[in-house]
C-alpha atoms as a PDB file:
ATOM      1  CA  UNK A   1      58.918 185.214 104.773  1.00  0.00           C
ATOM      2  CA  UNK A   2      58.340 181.376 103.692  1.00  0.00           C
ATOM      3  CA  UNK A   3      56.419 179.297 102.510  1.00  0.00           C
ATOM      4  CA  UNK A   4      55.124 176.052 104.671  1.00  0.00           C
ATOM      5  CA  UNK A   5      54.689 172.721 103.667  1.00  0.00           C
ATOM      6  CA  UNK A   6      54.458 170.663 106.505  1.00  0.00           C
ATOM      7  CA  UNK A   7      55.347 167.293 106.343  1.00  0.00           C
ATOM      8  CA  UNK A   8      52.386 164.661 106.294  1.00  0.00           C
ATOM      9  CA  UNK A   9      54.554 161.648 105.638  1.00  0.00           C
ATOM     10  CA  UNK A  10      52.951 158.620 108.132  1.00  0.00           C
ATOM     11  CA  UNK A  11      56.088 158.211 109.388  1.00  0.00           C
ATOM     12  CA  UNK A  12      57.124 161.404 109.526  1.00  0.00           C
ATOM     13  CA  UNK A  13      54.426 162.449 111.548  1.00  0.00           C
ATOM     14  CA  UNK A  14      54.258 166.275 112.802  1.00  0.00           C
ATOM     15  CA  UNK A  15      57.973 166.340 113.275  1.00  0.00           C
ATOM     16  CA  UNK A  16      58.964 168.718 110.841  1.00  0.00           C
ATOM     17  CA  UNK A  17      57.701 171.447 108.185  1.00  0.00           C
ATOM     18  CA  UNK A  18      59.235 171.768 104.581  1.00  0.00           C
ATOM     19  CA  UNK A  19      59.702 175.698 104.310  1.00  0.00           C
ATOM     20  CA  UNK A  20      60.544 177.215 101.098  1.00  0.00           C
ATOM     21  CA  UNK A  21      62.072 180.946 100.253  1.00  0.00           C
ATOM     22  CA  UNK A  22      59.596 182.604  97.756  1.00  0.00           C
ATOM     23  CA  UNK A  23      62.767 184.743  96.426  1.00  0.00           C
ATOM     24  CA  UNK A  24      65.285 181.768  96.232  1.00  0.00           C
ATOM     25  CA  UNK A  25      63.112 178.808  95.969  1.00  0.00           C
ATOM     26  CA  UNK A  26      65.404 177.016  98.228  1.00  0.00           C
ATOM     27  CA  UNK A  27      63.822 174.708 100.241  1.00  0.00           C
ATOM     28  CA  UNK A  28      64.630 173.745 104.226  1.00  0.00           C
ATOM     29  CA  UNK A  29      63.489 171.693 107.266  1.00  0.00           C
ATOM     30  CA  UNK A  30      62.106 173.173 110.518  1.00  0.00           C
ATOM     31  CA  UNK A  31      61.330 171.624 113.562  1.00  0.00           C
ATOM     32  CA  UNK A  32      57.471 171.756 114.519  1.00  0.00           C
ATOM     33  CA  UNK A  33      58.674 170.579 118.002  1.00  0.00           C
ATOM     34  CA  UNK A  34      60.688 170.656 120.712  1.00  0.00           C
ATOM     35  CA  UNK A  35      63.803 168.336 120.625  1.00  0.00           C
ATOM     36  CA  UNK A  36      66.701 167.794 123.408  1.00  0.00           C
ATOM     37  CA  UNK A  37      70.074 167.186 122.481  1.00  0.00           C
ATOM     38  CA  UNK A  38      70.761 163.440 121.514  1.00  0.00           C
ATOM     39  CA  UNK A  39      66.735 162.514 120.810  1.00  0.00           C
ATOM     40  CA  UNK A  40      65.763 160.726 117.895  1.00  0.00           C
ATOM     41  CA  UNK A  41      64.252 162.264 115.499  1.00  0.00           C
ATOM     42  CA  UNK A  42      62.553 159.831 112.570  1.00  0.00           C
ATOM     43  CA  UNK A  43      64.093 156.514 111.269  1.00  0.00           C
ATOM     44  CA  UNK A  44      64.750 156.702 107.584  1.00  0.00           C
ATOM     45  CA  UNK A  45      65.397 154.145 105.156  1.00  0.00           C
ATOM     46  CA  UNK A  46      67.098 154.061 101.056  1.00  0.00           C
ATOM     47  CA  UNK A  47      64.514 154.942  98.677  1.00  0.00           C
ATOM     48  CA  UNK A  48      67.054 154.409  96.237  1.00  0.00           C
ATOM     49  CA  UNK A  49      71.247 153.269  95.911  1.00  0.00           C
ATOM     50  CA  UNK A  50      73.629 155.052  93.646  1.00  0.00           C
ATOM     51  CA  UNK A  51      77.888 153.537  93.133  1.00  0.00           C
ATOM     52  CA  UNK A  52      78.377 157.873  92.622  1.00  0.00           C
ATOM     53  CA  UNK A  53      77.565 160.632  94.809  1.00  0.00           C
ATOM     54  CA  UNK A  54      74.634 163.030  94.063  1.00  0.00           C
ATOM     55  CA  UNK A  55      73.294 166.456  95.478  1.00  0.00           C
ATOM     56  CA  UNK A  56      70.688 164.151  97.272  1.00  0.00           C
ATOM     57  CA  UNK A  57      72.472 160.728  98.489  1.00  0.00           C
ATOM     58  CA  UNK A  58      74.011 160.005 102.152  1.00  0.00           C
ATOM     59  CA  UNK A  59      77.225 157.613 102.021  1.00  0.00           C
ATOM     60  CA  UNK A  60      76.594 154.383 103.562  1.00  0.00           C
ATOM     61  CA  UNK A  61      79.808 152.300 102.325  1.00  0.00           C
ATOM     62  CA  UNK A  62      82.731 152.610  99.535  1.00  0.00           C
ATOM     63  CA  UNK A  63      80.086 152.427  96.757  1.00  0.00           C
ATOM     64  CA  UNK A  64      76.964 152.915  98.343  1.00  0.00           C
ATOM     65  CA  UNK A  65      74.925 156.225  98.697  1.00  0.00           C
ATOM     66  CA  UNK A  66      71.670 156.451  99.213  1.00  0.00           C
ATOM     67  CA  UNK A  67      68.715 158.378  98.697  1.00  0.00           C
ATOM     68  CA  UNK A  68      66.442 159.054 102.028  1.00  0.00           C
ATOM     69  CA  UNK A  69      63.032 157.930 102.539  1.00  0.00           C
ATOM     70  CA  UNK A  70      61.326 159.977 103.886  1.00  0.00           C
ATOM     71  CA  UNK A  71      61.776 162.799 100.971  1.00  0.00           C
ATOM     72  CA  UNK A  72      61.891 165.681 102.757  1.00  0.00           C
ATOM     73  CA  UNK A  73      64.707 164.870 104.589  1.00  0.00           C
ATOM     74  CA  UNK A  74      66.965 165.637 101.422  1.00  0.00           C
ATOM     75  CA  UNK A  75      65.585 169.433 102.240  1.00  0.00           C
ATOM     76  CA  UNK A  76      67.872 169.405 105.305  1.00  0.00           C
ATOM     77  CA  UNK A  77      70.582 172.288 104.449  1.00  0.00           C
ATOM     78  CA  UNK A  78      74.158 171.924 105.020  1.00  0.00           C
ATOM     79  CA  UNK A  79      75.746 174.082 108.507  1.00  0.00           C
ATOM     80  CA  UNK A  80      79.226 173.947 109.660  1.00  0.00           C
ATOM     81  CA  UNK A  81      77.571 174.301 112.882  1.00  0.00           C
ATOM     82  CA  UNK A  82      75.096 171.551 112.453  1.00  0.00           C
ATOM     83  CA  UNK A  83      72.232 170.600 114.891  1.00  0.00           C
ATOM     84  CA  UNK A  84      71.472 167.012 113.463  1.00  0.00           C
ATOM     85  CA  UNK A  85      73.552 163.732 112.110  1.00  0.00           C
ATOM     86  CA  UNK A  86      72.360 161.334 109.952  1.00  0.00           C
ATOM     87  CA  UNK A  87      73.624 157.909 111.749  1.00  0.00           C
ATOM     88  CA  UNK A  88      73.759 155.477 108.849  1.00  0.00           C
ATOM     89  CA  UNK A  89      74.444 152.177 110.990  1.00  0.00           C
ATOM     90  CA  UNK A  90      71.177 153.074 112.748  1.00  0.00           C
ATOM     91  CA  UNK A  91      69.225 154.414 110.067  1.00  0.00           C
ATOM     92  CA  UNK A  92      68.157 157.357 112.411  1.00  0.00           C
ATOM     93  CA  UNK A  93      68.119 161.079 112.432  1.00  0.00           C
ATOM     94  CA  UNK A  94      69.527 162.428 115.755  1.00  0.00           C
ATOM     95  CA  UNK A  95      69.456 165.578 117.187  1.00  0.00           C
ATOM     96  CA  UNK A  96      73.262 167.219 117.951  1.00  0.00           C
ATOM     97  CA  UNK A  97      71.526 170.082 120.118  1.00  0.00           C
ATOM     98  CA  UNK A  98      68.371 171.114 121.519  1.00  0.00           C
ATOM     99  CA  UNK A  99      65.951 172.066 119.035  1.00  0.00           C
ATOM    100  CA  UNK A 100      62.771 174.121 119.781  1.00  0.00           C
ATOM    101  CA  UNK A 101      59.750 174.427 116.840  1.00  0.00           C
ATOM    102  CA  UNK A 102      60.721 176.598 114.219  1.00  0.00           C
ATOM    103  CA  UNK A 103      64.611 176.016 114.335  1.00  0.00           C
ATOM    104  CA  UNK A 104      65.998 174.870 110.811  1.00  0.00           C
ATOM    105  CA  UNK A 105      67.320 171.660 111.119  1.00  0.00           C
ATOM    106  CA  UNK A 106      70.924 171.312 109.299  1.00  0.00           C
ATOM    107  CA  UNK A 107      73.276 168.849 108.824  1.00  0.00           C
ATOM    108  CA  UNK A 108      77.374 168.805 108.597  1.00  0.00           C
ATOM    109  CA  UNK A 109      77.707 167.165 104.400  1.00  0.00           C
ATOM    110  CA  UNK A 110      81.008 165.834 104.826  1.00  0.00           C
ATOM    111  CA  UNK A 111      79.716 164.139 108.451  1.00  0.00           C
ATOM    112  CA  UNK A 112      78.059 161.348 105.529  1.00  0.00           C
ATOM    113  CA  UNK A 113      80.052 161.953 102.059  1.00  0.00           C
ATOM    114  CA  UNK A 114      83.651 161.097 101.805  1.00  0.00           C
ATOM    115  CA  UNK A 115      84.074 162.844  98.309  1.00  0.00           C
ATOM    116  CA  UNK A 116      81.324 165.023  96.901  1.00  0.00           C
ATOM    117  CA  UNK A 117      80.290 165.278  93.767  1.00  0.00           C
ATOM    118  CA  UNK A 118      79.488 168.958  93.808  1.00  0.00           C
ATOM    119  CA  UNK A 119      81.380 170.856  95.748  1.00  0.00           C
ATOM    120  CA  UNK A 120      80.047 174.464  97.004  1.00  0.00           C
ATOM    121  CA  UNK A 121      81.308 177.150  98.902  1.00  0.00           C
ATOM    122  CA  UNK A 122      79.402 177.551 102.302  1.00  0.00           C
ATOM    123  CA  UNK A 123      77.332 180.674 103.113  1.00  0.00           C
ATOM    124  CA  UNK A 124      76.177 179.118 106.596  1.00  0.00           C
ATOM    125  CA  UNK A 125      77.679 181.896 108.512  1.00  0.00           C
ATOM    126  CA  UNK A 126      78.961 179.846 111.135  1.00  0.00           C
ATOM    127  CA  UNK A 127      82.448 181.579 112.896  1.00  0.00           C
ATOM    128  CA  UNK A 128      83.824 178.053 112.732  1.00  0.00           C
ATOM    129  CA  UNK A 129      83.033 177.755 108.897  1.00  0.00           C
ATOM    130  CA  UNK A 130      85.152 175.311 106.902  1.00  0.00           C
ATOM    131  CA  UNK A 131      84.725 177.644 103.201  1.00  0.00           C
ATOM    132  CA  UNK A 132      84.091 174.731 100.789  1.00  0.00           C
ATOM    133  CA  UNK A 133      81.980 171.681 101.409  1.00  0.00           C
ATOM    134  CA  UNK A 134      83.663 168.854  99.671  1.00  0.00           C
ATOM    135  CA  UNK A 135      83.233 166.124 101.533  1.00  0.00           C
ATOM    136  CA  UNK A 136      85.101 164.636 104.663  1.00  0.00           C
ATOM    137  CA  UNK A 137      88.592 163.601 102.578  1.00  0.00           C
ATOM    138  CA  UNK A 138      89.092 167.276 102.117  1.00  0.00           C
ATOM    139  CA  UNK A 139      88.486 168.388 106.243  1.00  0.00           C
ATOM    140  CA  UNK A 140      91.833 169.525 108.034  1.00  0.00           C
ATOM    141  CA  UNK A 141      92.841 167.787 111.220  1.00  0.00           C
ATOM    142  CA  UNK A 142      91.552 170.623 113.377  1.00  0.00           C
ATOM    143  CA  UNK A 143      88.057 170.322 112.174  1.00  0.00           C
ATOM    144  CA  UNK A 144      87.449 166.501 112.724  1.00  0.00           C
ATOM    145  CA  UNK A 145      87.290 167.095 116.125  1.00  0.00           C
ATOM    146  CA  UNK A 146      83.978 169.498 116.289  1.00  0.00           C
ATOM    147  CA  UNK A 147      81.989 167.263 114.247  1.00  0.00           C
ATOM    148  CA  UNK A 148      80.125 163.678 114.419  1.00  0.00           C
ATOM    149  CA  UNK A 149      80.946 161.255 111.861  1.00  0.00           C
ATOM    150  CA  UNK A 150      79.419 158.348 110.185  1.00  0.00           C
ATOM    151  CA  UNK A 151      80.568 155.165 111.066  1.00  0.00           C
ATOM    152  CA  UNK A 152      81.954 154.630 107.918  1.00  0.00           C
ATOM    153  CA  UNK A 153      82.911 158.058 107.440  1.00  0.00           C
ATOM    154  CA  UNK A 154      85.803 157.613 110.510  1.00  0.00           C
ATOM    155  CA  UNK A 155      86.550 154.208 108.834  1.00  0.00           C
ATOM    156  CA  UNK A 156      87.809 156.673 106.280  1.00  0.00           C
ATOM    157  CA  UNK A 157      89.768 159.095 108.165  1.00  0.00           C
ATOM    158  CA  UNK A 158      91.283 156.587 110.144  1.00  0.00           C
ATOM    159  CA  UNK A 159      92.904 155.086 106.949  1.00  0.00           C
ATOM    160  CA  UNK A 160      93.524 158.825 105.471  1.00  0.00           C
END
């Protein structure tokens, strides 16, 4: 059982619900609608630019991550088998796949960091689980294909 929050943000809207575990304290993003596959979600904009990676930026360019506005967007947990993509040249959250209210709504972390700075090993349970999340450098060729990647992001792995 978790805790709600939902999210209030004006431009958030009714769109989503912060949930978080009373054991953990982890916090994640649900759906409070129905979503098809390929709908916008909410635009989102830099509340703040780092030159470094953190726990909470999105890589825009070489030295540029940012920090998402709205907030709770930063609550979104990390799936190898992800349902949303942050597109950074758009400034929108997408949906991958269909999303009905209640769903938690993940994103792949290497789809928007080139190098993290705090790698983690992944407990998403997904059968097509890449083990560590360190950011896109460190994907094998046979991985690139089943995921959506930043514009920049396949600038990168291109030139790799």
């Amino acid at each position: 059982m978790s805790l709600v929050d939902p999210i209030v943000e004006s431009d958030l809207g009714e769109v989503a619900e912060i949930r978080i575990d009373p054991i953990t304290s982890s916090r994640s993003l649900h759906s409070m609608k129905h979503f098809r596959a390929n709908e916008f979600v909410v635009g989102f904009i830099s509340r703040a630019t780092h030159r470094e990676p953190n726990y909470l930026t999105v890589q825009v360019s070489e030295h540029e991550h940012i920090e998402l506005h709205p907030e709770c967007l930063e609550c979104m947990n990390n799936s190898c088998d992800p349902n949303c993509f942050f597109d950074t040249t758009t400034m929108q959250l997408v949906t991958l796949k269909a999303l009905k209210p209640g769903d938690e709504m993940t994103f792949f972390y290497p789809s928007a960091e080139w190098d993290m700075d705090s790698p983690f090993p992944c407990n998403c349970g997904s059968p097509d689980c890449v083990g560590e999340i360190k950011g896109a450098k460190y994907l094998p060729d046979n991985a690139l294909k089943r995921y959506r990647f930043t514009d920049f992001i396949r600038r990168k792995l291109v030139a790799r």
